[in-house]
Protein backbone atom coordinates (compact mmCIF):
# COMPACT_ATOMS: atom_id res chain seq x y z
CA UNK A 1 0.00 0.00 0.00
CA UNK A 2 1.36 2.95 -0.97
CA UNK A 3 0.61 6.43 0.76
CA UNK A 4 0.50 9.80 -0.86
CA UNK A 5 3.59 11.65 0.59
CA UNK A 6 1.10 14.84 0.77
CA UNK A 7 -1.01 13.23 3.31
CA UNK A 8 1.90 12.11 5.65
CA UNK A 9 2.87 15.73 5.63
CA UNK A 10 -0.65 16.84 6.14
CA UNK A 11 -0.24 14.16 9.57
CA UNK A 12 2.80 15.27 10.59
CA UNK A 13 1.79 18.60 10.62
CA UNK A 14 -1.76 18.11 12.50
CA UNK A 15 0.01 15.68 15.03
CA UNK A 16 2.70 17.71 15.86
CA UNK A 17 0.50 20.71 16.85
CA UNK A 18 -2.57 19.02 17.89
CA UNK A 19 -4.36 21.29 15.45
CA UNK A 20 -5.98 21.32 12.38
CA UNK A 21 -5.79 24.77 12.23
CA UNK A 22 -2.13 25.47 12.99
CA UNK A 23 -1.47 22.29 10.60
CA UNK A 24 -2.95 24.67 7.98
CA UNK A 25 -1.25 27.38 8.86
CA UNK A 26 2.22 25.88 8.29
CA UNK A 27 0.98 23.75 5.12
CA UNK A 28 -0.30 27.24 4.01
CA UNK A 29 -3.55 25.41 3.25
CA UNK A 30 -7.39 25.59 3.99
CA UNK A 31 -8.25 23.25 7.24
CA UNK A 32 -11.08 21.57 4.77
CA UNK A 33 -8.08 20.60 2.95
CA UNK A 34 -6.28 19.45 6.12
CA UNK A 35 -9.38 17.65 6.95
CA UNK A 36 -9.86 16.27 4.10
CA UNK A 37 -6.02 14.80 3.56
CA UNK A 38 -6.54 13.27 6.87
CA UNK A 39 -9.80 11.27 6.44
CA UNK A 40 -8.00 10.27 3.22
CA UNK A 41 -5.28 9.00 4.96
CA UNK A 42 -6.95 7.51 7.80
CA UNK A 43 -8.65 5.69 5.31
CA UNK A 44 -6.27 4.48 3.64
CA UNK A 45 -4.84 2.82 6.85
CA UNK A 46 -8.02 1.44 7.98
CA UNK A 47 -7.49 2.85 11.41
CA UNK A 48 -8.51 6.89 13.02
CA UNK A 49 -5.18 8.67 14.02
CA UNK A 50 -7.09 11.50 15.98
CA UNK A 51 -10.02 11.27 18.44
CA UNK A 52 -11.94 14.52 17.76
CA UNK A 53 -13.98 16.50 20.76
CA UNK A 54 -15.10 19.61 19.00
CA UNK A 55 -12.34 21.65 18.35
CA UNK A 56 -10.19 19.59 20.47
CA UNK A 57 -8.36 16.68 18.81
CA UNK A 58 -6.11 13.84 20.63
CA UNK A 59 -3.98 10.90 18.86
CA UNK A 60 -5.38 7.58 18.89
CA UNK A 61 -2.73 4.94 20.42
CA UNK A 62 -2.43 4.63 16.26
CA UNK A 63 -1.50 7.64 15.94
CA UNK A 64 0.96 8.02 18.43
CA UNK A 65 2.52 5.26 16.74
CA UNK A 66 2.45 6.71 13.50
CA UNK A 67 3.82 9.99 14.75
CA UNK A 68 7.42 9.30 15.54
CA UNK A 69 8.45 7.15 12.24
CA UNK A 70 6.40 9.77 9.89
CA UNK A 71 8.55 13.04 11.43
CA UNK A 72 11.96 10.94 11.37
CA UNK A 73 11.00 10.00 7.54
CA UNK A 74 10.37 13.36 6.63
CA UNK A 75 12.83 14.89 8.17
CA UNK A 76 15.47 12.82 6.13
CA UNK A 77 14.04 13.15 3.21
CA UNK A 78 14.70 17.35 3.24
CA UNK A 79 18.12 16.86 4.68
CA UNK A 80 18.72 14.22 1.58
CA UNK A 81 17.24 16.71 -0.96
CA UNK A 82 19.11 19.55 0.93
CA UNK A 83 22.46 17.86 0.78
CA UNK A 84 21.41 17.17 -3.13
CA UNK A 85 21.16 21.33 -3.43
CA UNK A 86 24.16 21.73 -1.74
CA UNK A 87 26.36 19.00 -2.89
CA UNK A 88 28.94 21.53 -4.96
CA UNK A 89 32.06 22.92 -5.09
CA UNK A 90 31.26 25.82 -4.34
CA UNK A 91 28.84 28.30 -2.67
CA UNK A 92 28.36 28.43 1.03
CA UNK A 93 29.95 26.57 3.53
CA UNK A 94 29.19 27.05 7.34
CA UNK A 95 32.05 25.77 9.75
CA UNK A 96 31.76 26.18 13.24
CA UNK A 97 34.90 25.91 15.87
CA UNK A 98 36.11 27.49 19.15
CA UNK A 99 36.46 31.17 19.11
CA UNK A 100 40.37 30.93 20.29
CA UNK A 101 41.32 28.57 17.76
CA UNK A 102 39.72 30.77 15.19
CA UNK A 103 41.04 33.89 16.64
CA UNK A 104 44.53 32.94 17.22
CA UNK A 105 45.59 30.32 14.51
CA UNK A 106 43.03 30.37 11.78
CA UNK A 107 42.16 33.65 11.55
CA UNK A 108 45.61 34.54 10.36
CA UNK A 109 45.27 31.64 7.58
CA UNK A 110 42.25 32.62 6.14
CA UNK A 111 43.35 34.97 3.72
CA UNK A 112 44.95 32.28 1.56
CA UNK A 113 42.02 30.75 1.70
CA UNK A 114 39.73 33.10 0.57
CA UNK A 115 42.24 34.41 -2.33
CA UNK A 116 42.43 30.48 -3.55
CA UNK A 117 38.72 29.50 -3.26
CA UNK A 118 36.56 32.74 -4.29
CA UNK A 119 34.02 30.03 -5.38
CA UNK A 120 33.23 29.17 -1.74
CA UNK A 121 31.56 31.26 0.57
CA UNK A 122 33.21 29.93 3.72
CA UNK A 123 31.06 31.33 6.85
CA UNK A 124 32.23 30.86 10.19
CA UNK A 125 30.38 30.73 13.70
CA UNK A 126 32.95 30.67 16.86
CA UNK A 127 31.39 28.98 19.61
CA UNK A 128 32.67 27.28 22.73
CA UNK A 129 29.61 24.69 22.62
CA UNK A 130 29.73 22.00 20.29
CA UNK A 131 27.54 22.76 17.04
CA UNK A 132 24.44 20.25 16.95
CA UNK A 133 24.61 19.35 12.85
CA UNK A 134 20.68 18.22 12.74
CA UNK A 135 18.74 20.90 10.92
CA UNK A 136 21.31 23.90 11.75
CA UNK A 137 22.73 24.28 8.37
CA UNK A 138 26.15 23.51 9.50
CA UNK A 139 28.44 21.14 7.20
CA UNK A 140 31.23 20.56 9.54
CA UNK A 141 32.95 22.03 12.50
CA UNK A 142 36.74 22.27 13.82
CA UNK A 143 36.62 20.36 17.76
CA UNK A 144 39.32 20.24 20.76
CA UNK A 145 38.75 16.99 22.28
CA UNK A 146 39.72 13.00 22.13
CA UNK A 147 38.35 12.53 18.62
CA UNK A 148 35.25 10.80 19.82
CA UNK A 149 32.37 12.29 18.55
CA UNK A 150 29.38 9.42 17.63
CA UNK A 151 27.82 9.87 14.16
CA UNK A 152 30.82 12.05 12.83
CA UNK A 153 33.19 11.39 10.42
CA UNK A 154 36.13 12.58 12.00
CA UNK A 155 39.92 13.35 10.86
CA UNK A 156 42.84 14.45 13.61
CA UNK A 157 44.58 17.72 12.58
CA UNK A 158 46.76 18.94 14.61
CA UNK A 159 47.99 17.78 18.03
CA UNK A 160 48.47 20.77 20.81
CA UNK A 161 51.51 20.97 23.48
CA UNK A 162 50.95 23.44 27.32
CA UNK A 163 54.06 25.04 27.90
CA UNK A 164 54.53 28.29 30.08
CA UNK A 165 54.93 31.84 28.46
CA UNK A 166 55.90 35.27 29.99
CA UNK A 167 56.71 38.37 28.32
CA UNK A 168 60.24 38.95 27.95
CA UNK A 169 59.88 42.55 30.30
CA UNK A 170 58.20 40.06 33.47
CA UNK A 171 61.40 37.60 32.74
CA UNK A 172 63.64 40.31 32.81
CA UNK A 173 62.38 41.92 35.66
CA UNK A 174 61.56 38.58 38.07
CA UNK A 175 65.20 36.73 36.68
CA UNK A 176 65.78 33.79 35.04
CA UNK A 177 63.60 30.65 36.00
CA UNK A 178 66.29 27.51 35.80
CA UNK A 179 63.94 25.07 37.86
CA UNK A 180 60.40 24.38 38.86
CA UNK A 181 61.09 25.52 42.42
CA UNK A 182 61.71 29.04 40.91
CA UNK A 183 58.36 28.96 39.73
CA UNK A 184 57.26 29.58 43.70
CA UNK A 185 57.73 33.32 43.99
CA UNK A 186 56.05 33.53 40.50
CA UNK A 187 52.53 34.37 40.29
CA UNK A 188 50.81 32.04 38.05
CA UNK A 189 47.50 32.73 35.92
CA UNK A 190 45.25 30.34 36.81
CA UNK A 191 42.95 28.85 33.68
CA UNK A 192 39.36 26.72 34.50
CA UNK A 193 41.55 23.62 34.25
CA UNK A 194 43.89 21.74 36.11
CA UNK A 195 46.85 22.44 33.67
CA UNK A 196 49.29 23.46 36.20
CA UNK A 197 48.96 20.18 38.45
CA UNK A 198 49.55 18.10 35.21
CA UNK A 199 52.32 19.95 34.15
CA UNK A 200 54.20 19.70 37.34
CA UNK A 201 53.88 16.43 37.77
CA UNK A 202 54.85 15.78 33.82
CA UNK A 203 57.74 17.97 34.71
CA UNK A 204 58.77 15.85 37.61
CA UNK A 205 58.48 19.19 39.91
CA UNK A 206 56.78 19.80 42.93
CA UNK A 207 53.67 21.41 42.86
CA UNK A 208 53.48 25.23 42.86
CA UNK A 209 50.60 26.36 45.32
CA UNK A 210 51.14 30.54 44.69
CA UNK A 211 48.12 31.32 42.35
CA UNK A 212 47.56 34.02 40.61
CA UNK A 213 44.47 35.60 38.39
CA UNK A 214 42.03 33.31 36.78
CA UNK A 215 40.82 32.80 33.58
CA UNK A 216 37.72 31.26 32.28
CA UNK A 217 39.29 30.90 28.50
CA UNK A 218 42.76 29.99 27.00
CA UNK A 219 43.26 33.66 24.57
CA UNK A 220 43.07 35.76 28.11
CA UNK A 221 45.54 33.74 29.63
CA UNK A 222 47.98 34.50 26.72
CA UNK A 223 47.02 37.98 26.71
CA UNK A 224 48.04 38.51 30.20
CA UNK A 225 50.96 36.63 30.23
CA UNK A 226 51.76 39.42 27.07
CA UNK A 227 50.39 41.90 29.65
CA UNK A 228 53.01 41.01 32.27
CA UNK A 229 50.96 39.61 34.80
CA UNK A 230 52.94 36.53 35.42
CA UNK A 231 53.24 33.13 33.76
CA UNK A 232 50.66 31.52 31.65
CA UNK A 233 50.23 28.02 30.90
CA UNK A 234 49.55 27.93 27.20
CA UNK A 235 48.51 26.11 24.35
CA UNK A 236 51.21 25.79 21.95
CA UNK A 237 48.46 26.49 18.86
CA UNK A 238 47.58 30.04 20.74
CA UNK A 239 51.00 31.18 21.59
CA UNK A 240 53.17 30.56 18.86
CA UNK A 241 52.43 33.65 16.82
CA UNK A 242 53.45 35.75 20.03
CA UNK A 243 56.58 33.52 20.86
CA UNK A 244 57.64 33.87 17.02
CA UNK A 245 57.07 37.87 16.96
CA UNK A 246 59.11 37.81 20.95
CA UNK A 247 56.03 39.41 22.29
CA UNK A 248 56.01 36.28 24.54
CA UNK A 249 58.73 33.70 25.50
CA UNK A 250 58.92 30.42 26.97
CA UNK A 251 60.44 30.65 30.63
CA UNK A 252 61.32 27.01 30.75
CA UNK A 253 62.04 24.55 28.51
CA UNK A 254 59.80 21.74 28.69
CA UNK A 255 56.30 21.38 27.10
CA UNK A 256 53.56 18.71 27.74
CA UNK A 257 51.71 16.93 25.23
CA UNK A 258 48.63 17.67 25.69
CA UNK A 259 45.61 14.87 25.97
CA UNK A 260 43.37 16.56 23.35
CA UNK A 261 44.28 17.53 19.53
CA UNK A 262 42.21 19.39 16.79
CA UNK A 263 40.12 17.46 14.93
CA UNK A 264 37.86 18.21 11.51
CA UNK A 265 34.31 16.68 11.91
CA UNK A 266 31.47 16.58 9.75
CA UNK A 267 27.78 14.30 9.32
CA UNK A 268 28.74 11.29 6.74
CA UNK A 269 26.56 12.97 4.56
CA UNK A 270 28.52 16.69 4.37
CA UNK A 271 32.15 15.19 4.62
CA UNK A 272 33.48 14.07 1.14
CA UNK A 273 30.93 17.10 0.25
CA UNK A 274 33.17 18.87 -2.39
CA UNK A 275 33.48 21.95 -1.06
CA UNK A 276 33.78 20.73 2.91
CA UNK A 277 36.64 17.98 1.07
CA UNK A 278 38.45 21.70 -0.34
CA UNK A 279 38.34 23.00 2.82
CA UNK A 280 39.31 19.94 5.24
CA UNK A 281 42.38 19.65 2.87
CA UNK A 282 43.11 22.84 2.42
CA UNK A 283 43.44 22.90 6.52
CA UNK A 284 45.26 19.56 6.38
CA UNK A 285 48.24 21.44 4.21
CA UNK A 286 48.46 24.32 6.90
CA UNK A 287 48.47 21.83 10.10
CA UNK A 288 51.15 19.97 8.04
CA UNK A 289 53.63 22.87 7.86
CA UNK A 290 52.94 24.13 11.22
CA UNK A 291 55.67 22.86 13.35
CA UNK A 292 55.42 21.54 17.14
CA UNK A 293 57.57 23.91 20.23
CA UNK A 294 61.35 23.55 19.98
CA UNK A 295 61.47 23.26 23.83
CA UNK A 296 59.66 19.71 24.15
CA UNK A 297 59.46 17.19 26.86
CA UNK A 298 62.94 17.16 28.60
């Protein structure tokens, strides 16, 4: 038995709302219509969907059945035929990632990017909250994590290292910092994390207890180590522009691996997408060439 994809719409639509009305509304169609596609349909299926009290309407234990498989079926048939409209090599392409990695190592990029790919309009939404992918409009997204993400196709990019950063005045001023001991009459910005513990005990040092500000994000705590406030624990992907320019330095030579990397993800259906494929390998070439610290694990 086939059923008239017009009158599973017309359900959905009714069901969802508990409406005839409102079901019109949205199908931008008269409710004698609406009423009309449903008695078709409930014909059809030999069984009443709605139990009707005036006005009021209610789903029959059918049609509370019917409900959940009709609105999953629809709604993957208009991401299929929106994936069909989009599936190009050009035209827009909406990314989402953290706003630090954007503003402190992509952002930079991007101008390459633009000047090689006029075709594709690459938008951008900086978030700290992983993008949800159903129905947003988003083809992929740039996370910080483990690389675990279920239902994603995911591929690493670039692995990160925590190392600690000053600005060359504060190292001048404080001295030289030849131990972890010397790190005690140091005041140390403080991030949401427990970076510091980790890195002392990767370091083999004791652990510092003098705290200093803290920091709810990982760009303010390189900003005021640049500021002079004390010593920032960094990530490696954040700092290195200001370490390369000797607006920042490292104060001792060890960095720590960190647990998380950088990693492209995308819905199966958006990732060998042409334009998200351009893009993921366009940011495969500039992980590639962007090297790890110098000063690594000692």
């Amino acid at each position: 038995m086939q059923i008239p994809l017009n009158a599973l719409r017309t359900f959905e639509a009714v069901a969802s709302r508990l409406s005839f009305s409102k079901g019109a509304d949205v199908l931008n169609v008269s409710p004698a219509a609406v009423s009309s596609q449903i008695r078709s349909l409930e014909e059809r299926l030999g069984q009443q969907l709605f139990h009707r009290q005036g006005r009021n309407i209610t789903l029959t234990a059918a049609g509370r059945l019917l409900l959940p498989g009709v609105h999953r079926g629809l709604m993957e048939l208009n991401q299929a035929v929106q994936s069909l409209r989009e599936d190009s090599a050009g035209g827009v392409l909406n990314v989402s990632m953290m706003p630090s990695f954007l503003q402190k190592w992509l952002t930079p990029r991007l101008a390459d990017f633009y000047r090689t790919h006029e075709d594709i309009d690459l938008r951008i939404n900086a978030d700290i909250q992983p993008v949800e992918f159903t129905g947003t409009g988003f083809h992929a997204a740039i996370r910080f994590g483990r690389g675990q993400w279920p239902d994603l196709m995911v591929t690493k990019l670039l692995d990160e290292w925590i190392l600690p950063v000053c600005s060359p005045e504060y190292l001048a001023e404080t001295g030289p910092i030849e131990s972890t001991a010397d790190l005690s009459r140091h005041t140390l910005l403080q991030g949401e994390d427990e970076l510091w513990k980790r890195w002392f005990k990767a370091s083999a040092g004791s652990v510092i207890h003098k705290h200093g500000p803290r920091f709810n994000d990982s760009v303010s705590i390189v900003v005021a180590a640049e500021q002079g406030l004390g010593i920032g624990l960094a990530r490696w992907s954040l700092a290195a522009a200001e370490l390369a320019s000797g607006r920042l330095v490292s104060c001792f030579p060890f960095a720590v691996k960190s647990d998380f990397a950088y990693y492209f993800v995308a819905p199966p259906r958006y990732f060998n997408m042409p334009k998200v494929a351009v893009f993921r390998a366009w940011l495969e070439e500039c992980c590639d060439v962007f090297p790890g610290p110098e000063t690594g694990p000692v």
